[in-house]
Protein backbone atom coordinates (compact mmCIF):
# COMPACT_ATOMS: atom_id res chain seq x y z
CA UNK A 1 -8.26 33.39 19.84
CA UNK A 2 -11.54 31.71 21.21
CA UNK A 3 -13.25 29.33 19.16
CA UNK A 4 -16.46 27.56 19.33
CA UNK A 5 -16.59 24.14 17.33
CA UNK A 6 -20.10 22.88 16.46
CA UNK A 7 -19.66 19.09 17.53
CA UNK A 8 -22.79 18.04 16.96
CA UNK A 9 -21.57 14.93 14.95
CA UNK A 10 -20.54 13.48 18.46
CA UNK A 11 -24.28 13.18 19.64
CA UNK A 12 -25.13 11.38 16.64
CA UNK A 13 -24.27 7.92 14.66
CA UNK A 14 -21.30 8.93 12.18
CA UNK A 15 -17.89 7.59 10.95
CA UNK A 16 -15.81 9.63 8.93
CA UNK A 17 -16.89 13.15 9.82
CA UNK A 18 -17.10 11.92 13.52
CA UNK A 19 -13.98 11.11 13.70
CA UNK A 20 -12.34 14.33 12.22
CA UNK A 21 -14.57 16.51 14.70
CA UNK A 22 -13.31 14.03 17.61
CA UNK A 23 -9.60 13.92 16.42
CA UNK A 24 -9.27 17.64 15.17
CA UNK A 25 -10.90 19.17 18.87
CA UNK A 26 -8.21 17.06 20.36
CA UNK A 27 -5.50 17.82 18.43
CA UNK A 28 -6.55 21.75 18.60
CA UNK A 29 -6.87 21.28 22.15
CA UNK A 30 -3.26 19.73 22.42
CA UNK A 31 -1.90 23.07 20.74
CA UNK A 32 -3.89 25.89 22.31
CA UNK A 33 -4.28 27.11 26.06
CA UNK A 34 -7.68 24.93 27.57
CA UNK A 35 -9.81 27.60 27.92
CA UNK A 36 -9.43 28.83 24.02
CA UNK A 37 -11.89 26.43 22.39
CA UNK A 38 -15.33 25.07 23.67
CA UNK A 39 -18.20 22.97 22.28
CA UNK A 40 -21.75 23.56 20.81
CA UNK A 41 -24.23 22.46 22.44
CA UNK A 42 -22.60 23.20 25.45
CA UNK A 43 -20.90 19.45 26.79
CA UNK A 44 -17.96 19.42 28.42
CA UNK A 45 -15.53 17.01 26.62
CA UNK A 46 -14.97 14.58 23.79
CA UNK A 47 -14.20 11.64 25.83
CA UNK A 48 -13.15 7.58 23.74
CA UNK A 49 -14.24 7.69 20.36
CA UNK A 50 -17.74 5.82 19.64
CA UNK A 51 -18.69 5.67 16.22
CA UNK A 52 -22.22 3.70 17.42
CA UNK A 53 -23.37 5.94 19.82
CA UNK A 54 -23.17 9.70 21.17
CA UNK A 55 -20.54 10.37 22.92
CA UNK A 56 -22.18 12.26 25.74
CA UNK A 57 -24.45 11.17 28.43
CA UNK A 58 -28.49 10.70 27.83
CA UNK A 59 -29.90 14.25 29.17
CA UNK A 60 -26.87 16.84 27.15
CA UNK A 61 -27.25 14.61 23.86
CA UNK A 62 -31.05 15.11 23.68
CA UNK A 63 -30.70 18.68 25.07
CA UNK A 64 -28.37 19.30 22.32
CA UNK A 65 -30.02 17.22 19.88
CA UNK A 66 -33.26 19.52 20.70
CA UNK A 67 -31.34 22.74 20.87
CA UNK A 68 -29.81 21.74 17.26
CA UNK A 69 -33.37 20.85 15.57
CA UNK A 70 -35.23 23.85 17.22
CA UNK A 71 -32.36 26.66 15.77
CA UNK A 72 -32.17 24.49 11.91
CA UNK A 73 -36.69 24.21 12.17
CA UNK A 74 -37.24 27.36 13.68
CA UNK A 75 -35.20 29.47 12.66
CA UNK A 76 -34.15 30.81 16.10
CA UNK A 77 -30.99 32.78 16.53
CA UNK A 78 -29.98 31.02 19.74
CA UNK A 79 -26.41 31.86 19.17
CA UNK A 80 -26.11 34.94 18.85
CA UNK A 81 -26.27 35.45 22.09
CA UNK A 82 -23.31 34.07 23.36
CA UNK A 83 -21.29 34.88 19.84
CA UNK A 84 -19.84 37.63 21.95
CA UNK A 85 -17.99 34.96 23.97
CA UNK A 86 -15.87 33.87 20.49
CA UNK A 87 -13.71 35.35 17.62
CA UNK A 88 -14.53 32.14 15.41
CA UNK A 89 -17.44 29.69 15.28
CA UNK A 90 -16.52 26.29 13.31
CA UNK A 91 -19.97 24.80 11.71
CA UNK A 92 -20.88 21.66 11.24
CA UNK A 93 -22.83 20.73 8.02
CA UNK A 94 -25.50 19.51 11.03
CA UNK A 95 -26.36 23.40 11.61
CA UNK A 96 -28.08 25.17 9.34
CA UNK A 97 -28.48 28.27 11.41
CA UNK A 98 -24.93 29.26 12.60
CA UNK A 99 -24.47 32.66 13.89
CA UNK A 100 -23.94 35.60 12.09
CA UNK A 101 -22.75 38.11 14.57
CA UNK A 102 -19.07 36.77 14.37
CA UNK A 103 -16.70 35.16 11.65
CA UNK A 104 -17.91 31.88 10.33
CA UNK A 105 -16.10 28.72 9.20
CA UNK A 106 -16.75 24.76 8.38
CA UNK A 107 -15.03 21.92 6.91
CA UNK A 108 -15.78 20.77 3.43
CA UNK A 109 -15.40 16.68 3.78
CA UNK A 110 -16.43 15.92 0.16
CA UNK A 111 -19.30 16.51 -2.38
CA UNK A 112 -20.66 13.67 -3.43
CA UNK A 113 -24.29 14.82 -2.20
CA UNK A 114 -23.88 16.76 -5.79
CA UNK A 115 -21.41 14.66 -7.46
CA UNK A 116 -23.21 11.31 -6.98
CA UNK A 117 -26.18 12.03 -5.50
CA UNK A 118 -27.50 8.72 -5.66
CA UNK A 119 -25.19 6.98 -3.37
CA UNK A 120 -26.91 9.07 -0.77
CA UNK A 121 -30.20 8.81 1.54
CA UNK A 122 -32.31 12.09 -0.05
CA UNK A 123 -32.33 13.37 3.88
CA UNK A 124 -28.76 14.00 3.68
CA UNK A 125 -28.76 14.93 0.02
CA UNK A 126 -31.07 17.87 0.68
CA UNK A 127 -29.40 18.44 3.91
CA UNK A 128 -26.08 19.26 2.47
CA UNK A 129 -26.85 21.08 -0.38
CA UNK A 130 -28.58 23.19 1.93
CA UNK A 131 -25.80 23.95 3.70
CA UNK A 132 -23.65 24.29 1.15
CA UNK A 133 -25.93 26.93 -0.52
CA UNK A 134 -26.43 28.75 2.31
CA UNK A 135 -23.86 29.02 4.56
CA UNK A 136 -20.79 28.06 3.01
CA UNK A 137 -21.13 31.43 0.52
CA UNK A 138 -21.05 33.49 3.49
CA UNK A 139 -18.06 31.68 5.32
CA UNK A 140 -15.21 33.69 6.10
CA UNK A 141 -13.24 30.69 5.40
CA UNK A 142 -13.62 27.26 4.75
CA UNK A 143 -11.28 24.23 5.17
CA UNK A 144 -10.91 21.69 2.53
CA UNK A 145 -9.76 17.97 3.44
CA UNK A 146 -8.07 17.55 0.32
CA UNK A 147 -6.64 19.61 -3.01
CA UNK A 148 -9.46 17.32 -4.65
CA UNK A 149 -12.53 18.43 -2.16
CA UNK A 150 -11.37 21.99 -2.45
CA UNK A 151 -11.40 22.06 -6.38
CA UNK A 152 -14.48 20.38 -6.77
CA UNK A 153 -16.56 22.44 -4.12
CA UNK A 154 -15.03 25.69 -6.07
CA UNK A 155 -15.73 24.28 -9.02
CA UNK A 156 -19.86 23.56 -7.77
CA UNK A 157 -20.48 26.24 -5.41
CA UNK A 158 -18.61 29.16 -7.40
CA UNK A 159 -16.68 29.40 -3.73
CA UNK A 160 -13.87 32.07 -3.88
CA UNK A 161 -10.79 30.48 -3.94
CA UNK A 162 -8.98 32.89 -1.82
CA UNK A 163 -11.14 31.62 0.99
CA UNK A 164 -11.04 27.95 0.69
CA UNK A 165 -7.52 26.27 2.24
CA UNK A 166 -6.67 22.70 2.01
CA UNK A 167 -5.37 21.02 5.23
CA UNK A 168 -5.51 17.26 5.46
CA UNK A 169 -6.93 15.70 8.06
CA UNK A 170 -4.66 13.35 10.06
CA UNK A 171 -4.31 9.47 11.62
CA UNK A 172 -4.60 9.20 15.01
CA UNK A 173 -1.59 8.08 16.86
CA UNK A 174 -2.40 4.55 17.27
CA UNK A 175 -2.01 3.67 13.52
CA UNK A 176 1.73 4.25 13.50
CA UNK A 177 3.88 1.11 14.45
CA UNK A 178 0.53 -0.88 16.01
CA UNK A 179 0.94 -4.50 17.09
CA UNK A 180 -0.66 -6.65 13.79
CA UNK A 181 -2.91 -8.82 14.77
CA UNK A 182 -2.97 -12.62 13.99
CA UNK A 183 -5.22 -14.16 12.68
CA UNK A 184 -5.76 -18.20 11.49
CA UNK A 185 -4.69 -17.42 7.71
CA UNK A 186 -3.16 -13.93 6.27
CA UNK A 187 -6.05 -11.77 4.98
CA UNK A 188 -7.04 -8.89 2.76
CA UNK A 189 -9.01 -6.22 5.06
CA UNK A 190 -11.66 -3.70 4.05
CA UNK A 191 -12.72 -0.84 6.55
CA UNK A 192 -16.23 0.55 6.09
CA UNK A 193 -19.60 1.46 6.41
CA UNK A 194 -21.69 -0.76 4.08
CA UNK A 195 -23.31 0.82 1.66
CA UNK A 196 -23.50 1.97 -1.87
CA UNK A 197 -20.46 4.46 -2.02
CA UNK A 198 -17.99 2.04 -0.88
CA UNK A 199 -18.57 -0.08 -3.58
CA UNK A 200 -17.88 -3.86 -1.62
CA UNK A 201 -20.23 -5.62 -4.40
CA UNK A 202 -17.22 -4.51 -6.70
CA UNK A 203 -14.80 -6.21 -4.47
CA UNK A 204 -16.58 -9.53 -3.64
CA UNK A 205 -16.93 -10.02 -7.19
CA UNK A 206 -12.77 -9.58 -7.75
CA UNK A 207 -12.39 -11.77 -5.16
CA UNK A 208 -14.52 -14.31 -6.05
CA UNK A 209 -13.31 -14.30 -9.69
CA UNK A 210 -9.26 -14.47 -8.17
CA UNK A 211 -7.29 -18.22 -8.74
CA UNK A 212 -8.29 -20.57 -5.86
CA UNK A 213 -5.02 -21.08 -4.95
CA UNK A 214 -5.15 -17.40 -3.55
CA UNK A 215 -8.70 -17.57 -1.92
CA UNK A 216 -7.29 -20.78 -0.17
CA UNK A 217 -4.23 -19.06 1.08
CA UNK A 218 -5.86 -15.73 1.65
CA UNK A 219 -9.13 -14.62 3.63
CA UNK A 220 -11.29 -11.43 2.56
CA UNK A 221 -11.91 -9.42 6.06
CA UNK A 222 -14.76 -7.12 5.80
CA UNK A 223 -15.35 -4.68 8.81
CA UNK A 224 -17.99 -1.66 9.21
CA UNK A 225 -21.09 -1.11 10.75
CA UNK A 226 -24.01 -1.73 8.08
CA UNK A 227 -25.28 1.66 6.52
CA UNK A 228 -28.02 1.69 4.02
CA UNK A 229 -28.96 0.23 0.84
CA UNK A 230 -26.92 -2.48 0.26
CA UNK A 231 -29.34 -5.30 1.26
CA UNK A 232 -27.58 -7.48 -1.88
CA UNK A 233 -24.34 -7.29 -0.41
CA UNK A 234 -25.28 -7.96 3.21
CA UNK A 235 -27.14 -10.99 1.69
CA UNK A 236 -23.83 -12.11 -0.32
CA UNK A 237 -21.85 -11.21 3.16
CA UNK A 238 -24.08 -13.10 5.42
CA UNK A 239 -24.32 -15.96 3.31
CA UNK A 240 -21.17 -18.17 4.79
CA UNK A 241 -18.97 -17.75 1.38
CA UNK A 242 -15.21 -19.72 2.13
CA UNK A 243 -12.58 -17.22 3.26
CA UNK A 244 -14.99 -14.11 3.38
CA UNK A 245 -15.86 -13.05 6.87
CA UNK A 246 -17.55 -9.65 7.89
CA UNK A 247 -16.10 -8.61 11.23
CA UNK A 248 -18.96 -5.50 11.49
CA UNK A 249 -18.29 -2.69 13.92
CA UNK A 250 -14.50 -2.34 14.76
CA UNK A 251 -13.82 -0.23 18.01
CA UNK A 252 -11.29 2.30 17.05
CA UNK A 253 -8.66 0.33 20.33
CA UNK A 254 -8.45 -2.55 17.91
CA UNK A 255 -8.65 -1.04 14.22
CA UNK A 256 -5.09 -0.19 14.17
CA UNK A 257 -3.87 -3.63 15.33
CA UNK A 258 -6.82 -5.22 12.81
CA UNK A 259 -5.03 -3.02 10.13
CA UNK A 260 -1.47 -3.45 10.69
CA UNK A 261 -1.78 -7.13 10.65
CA UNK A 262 -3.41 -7.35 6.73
CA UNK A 263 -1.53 -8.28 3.64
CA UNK A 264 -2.87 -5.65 2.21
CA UNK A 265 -5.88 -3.42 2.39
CA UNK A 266 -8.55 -2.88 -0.40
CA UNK A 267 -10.81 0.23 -0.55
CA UNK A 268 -12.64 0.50 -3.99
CA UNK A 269 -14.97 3.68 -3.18
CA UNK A 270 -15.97 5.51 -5.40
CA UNK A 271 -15.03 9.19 -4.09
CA UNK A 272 -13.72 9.79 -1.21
CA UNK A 273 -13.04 13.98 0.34
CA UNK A 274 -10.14 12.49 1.81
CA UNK A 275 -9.88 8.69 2.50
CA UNK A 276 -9.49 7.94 6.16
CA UNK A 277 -8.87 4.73 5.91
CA UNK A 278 -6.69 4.78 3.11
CA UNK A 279 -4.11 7.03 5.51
CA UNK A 280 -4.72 4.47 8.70
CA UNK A 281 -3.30 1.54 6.07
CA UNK A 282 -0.74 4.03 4.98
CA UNK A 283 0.32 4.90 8.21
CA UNK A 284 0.69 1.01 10.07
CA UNK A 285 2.68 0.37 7.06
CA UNK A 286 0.26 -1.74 5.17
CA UNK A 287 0.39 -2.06 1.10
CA UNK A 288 -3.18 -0.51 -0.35
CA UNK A 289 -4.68 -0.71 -3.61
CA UNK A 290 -7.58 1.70 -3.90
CA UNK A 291 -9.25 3.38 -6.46
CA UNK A 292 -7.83 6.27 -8.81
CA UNK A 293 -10.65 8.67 -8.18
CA UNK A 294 -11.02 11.69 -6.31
CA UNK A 295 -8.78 12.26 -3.45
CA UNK A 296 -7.42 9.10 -3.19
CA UNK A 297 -4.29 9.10 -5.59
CA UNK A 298 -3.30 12.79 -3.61
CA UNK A 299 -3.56 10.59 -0.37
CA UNK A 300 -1.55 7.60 -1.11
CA UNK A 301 0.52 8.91 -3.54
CA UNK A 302 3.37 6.06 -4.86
CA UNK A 303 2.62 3.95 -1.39
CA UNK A 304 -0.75 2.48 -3.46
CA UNK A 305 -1.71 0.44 -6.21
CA UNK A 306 -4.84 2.21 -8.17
CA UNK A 307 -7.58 0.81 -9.82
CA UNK A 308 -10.67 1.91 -11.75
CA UNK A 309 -12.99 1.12 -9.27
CA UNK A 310 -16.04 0.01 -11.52
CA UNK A 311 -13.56 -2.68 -12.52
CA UNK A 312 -13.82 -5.83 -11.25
CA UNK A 313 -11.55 -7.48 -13.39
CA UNK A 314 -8.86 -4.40 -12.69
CA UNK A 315 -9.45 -5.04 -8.95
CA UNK A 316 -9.05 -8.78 -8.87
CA UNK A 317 -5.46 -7.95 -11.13
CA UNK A 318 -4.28 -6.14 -8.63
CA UNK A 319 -5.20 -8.18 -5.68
CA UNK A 320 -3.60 -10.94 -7.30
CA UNK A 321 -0.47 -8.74 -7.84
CA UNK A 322 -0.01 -8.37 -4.06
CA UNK A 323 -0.54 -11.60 -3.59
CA UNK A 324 1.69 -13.63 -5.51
CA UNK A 325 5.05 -10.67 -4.99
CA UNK A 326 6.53 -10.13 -1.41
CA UNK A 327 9.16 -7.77 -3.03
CA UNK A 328 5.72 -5.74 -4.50
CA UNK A 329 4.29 -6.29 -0.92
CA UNK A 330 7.35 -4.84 0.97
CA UNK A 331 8.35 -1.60 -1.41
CA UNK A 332 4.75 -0.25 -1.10
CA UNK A 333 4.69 -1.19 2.39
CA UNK A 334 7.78 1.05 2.76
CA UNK A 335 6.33 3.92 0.56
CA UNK A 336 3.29 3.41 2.78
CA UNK A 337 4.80 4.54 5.81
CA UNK A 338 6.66 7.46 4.34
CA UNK A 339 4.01 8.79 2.77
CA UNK A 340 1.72 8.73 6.17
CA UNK A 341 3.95 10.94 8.15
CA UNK A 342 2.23 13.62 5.64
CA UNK A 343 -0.84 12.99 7.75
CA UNK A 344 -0.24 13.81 11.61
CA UNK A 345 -3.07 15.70 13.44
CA UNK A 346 -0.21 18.03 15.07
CA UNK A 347 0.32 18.99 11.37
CA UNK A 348 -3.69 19.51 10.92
CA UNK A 349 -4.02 21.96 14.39
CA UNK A 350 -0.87 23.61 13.52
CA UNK A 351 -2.15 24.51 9.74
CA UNK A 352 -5.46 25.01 11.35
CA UNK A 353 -4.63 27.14 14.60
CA UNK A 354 -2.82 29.75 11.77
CA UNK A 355 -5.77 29.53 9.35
CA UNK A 356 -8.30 30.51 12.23
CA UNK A 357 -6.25 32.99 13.50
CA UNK A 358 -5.81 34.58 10.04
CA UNK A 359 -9.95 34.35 9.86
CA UNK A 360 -10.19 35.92 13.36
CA UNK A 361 -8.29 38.94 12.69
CA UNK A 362 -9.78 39.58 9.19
């Protein structure tokens, strides 16, 4: 089988859906012969992953950048051309002009862009339900990130079930059995962009309301880049509060270490498609509390404690829980790292390699 991946989320800034294209090319290219898969727009490799930046040089990121806007703008059928060269094209949500002339498929992440629109820019918003009105009816298959991602998108886009599989994504190697890292005083971490979905107002106000006792003992570690709309928080974050620090950016060679080495790790969102990194925590064997929404109680499973995340009062409860009990701290951080062996990316290219396959030879 010879499959073209649209990896057009390299060239651009991204986290989550970055690092699935990044990870899953890998992992596919781990488990096929070299030649079987290549890249649109045309670059040769994947290279570190970079969530800041494009990961290819200058001239092939604005040659594909151009090449992407002219075919979604214009309308032009520039791959149909080469479709001949490929049983299976693999979409991004980027394109909205994918060939026709050969069986199509994409990745459904999550659908928030309908579910909670406003926790969105409107560009992406329009962008997405675009694509998913367009091009994921005609799909010969599509791949859900979670048994929560694939009901809902059935459930909004009146998808045919028969051609909607759910494979999990996976945790990149590094996560399992890092080195923690040390730091001056133990610490509760948070991983993520800033901005309105992941809900970090809800968690500096838990952890500002917790006992002192706990915020002298413990420090609140916030890392991400800064997205959008969320100027309050980045105030309250910037602001020099005792025992919160925001780290920012996070280069993927020291998450894992920055992860392994936190009490526990707090993700309040408020829907996730999958949860990445609720299944990093999982997987370097960290306790999690999270919120009981969407995907997240399929990811973590027993290895988590679960919130309602527009709870502060539930959040600070919990944090306090973890806290003040080692014996709670080392059974979930047990459960933790059986549950993540669920979420390998061998696993993901195996389940994927057969799904394509089975779409190829339809």
């Amino acid at each position: 089988m010879r499959l073209c991946v649209d990896a057009t989320p390299l060239l651009l800034r991204s986290a989550g859906v970055k690092t699935y294209i990044h990870s899953w090319v890998e992992a596919l290219r781990r488990a096929t012969p070299a030649p079987a898969i290549s890249l649109f727009p045309f670059f040769s490799g994947t290279g570190p992953l970079d969530h800041e930046k494009s990961m290819a040089p200058g001239l092939p990121t604005f040659r594909g950048l151009a090449l992407l806007h002219a075919m979604n703008y214009l309308h032009l059928p520039a791959l149909d051309w080469a479709a001949g060269r490929w049983d299976v094209f693999h979409s991004s949500h980027q394109l909205q002009n994918p060939p026709r002339s050969i069986p199509l498929t994409t990745t459904i992440h999550d659908m928030t862009c309908w579910l909670m629109p406003e926790l969105h820019r409107a560009r992406n918003v329009e962008f997405s339900r675009r694509f998913g009105e367009s091009v994921m009816p005609r799909a010969a298959g599509l791949i859900a990130v979670s048994e929560s991602t694939r009901r809902d998108a059935i459930r909004i886009l009146r998808l045919d079930p028969e051609r909607v599989v759910t494979i999990h994504s996976g945790v990149d190697a590094r996560f399992f059995n890092p080195v923690p890292a040390i730091r001056a005083r133990p610490y509760f971490l948070f991983v993520g962009t800033i901005e309105p979905r992941k809900n970090i107002g809800t968690l500096l106000d838990a952890w500002l309301a917790l006992p002192a006792g706990i915020r002298e003992e413990y420090e609140l570690v916030v890392a991400g880049p800064k997205g959008w709309g969320e100027e309050q928080v980045m105030a309250r974050l910037a602001a020099g509060i005792p025992g919160i620090q925001r780290l920012g950016y996070v280069s993927e060679e020291d998450l894992p270490s920055l992860t392994a080495g936190a009490t526990a790790f707090v993700y309040p969102s408020l829907y996730e498609g999958f949860g990445l990194p609720v299944a990093q925590a999982l997987a370097a064997g960290v306790p999690v509390i999270t919120s009981g929404v969407s995907s997240l109680p399929e990811v973590a499973g027993e290895a988590a404690l679960f919130v309602d995340p527009h709870s502060a009062a539930e959040l600070r409860c919990a944090i306090e829980r973890i806290a003040l009990s080692p014996s709670l701290r080392a059974d979930l951080a047990m459960k933790a790292r059986a549950r993540a062996g669920l979420f390998r990316w061998e696993e993901c290219a195996r389940k994927s390699l057969a799904f394509l396959e089975y779409v190829a030879g339809k």
